[in-house]
C-alpha atoms as a PDB file:
ATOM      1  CA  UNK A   1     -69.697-122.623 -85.769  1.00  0.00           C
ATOM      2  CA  UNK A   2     -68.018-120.101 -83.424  1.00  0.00           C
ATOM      3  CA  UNK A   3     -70.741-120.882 -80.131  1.00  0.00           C
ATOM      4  CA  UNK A   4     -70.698-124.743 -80.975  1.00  0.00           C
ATOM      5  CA  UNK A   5     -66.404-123.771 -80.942  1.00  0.00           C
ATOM      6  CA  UNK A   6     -66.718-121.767 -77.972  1.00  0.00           C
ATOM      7  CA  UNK A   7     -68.976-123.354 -75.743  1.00  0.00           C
ATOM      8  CA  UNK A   8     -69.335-127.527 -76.374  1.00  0.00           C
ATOM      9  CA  UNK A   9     -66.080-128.705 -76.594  1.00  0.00           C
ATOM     10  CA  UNK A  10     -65.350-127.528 -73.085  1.00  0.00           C
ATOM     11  CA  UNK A  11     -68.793-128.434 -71.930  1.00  0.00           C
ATOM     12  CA  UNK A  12     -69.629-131.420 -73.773  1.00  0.00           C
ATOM     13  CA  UNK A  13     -65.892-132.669 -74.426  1.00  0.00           C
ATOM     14  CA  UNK A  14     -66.873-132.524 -78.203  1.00  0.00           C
ATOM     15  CA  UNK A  15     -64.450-131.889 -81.395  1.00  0.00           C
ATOM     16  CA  UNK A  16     -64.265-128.162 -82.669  1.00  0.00           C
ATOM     17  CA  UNK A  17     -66.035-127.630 -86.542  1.00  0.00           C
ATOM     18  CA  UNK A  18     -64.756-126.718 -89.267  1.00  0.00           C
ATOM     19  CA  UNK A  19     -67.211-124.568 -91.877  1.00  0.00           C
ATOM     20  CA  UNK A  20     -68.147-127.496 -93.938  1.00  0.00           C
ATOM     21  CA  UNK A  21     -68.984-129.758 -90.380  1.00  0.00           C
ATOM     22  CA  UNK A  22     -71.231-126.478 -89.277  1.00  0.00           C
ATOM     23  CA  UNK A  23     -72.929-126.305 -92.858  1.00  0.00           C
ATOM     24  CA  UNK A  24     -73.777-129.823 -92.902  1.00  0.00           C
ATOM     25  CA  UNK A  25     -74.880-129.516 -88.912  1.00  0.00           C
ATOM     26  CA  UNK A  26     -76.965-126.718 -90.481  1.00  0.00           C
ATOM     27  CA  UNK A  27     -78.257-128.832 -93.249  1.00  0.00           C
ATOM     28  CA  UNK A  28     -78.839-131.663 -91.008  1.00  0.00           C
ATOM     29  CA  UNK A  29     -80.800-129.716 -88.634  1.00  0.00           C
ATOM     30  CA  UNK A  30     -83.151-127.928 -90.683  1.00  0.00           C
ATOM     31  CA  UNK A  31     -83.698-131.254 -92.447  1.00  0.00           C
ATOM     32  CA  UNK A  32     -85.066-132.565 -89.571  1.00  0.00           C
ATOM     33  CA  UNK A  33     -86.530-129.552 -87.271  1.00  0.00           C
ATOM     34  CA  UNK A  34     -87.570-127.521 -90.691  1.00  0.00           C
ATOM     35  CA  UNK A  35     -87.415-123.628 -91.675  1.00  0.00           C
ATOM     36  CA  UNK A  36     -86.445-124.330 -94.971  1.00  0.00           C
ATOM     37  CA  UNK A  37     -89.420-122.418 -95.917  1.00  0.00           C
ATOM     38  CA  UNK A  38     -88.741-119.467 -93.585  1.00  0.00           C
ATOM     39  CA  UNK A  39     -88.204-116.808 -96.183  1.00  0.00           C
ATOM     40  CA  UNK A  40     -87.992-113.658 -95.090  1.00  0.00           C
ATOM     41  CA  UNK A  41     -91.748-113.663 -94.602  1.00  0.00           C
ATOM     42  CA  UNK A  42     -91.310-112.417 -90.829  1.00  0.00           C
ATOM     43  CA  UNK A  43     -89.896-115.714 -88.509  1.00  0.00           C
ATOM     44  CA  UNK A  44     -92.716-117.009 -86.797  1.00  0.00           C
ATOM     45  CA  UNK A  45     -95.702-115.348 -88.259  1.00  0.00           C
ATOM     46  CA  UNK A  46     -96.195-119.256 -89.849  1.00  0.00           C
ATOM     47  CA  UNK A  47     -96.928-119.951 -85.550  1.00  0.00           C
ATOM     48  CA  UNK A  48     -99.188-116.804 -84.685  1.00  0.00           C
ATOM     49  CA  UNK A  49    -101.148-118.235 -87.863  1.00  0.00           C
ATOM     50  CA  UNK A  50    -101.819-121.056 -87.077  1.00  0.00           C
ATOM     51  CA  UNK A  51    -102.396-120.074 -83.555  1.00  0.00           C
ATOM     52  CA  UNK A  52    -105.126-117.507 -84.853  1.00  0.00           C
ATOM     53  CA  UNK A  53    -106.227-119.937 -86.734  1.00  0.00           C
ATOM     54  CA  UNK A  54    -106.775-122.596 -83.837  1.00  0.00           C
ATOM     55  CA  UNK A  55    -108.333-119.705 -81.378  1.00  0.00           C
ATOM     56  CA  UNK A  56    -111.209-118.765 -84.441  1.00  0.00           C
ATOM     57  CA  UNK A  57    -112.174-122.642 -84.536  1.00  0.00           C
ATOM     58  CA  UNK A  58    -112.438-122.915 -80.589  1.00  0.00           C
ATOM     59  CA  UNK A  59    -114.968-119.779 -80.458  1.00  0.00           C
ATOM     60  CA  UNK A  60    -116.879-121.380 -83.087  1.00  0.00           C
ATOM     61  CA  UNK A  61    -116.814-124.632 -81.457  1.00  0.00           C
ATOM     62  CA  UNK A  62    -120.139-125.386 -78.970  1.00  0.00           C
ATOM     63  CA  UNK A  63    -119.974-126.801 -75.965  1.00  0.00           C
ATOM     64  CA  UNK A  64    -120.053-130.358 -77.384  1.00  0.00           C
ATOM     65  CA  UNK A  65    -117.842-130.062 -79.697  1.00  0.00           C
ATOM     66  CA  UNK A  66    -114.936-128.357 -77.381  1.00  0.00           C
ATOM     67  CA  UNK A  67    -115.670-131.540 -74.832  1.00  0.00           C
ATOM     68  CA  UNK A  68    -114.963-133.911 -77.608  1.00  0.00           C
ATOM     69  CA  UNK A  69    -111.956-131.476 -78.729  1.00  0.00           C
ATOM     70  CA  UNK A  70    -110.921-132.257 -75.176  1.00  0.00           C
ATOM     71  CA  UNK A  71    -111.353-136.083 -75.214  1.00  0.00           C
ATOM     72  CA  UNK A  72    -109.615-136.436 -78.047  1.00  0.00           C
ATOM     73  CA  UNK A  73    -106.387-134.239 -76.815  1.00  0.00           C
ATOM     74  CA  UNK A  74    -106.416-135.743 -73.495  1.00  0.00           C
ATOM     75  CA  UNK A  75    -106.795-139.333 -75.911  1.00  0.00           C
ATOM     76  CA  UNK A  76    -103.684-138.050 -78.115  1.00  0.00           C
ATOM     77  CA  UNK A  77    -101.092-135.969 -75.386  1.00  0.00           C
ATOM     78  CA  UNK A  78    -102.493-136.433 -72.070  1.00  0.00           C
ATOM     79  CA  UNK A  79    -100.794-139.969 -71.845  1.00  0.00           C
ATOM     80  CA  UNK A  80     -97.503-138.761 -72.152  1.00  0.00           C
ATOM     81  CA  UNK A  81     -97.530-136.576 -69.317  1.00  0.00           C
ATOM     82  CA  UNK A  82     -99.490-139.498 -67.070  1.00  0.00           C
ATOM     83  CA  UNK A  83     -96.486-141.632 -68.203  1.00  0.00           C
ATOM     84  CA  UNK A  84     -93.905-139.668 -67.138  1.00  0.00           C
ATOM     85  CA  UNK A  85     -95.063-138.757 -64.045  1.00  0.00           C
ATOM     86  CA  UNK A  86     -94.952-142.490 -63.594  1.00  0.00           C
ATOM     87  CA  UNK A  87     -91.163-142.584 -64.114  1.00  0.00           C
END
């Protein structure tokens, strides 16, 4: 509440919060970004997981599999970067 006070209504000409604004901003966000199941399990441990996870698979994978890995990221997330490099 006191950096959104600080910083955007000079910045971004919008209203100061109150407490219950910023706890419903805080709802609002983690309703739709997540870490509602943080925990104190150690921040982004859930990431390097998954991460680990991901690099164990791709040293498994042979070569054929890794090209069609590739195909089908290229097929999934390459577009958007062709797209807006179009813009």
């Amino acid at each position: 509440m006191f950096l959104w006070n600080w910083i955007l209504p000079e910045v971004a000409h919008a209203g100061k919060l109150n407490y219950w604004q910023a706890l419903g901003l805080l709802v609002l966000c983690r309703l739709l970004f997540g870490n509602f199941n943080k925990g104190g399990h150690g921040g982004h441990n859930g990431f390097r997981e998954r991460a680990r996870s991901m690099r164990a698979k791709w040293e498994t994978m042979n070569d054929e599999e890794r090209a069609k890995f590739k195909e089908e990221y290229k097929r999934r997330c390459g577009g958007w970067r062709h797209h807006r490099n179009k813009e």
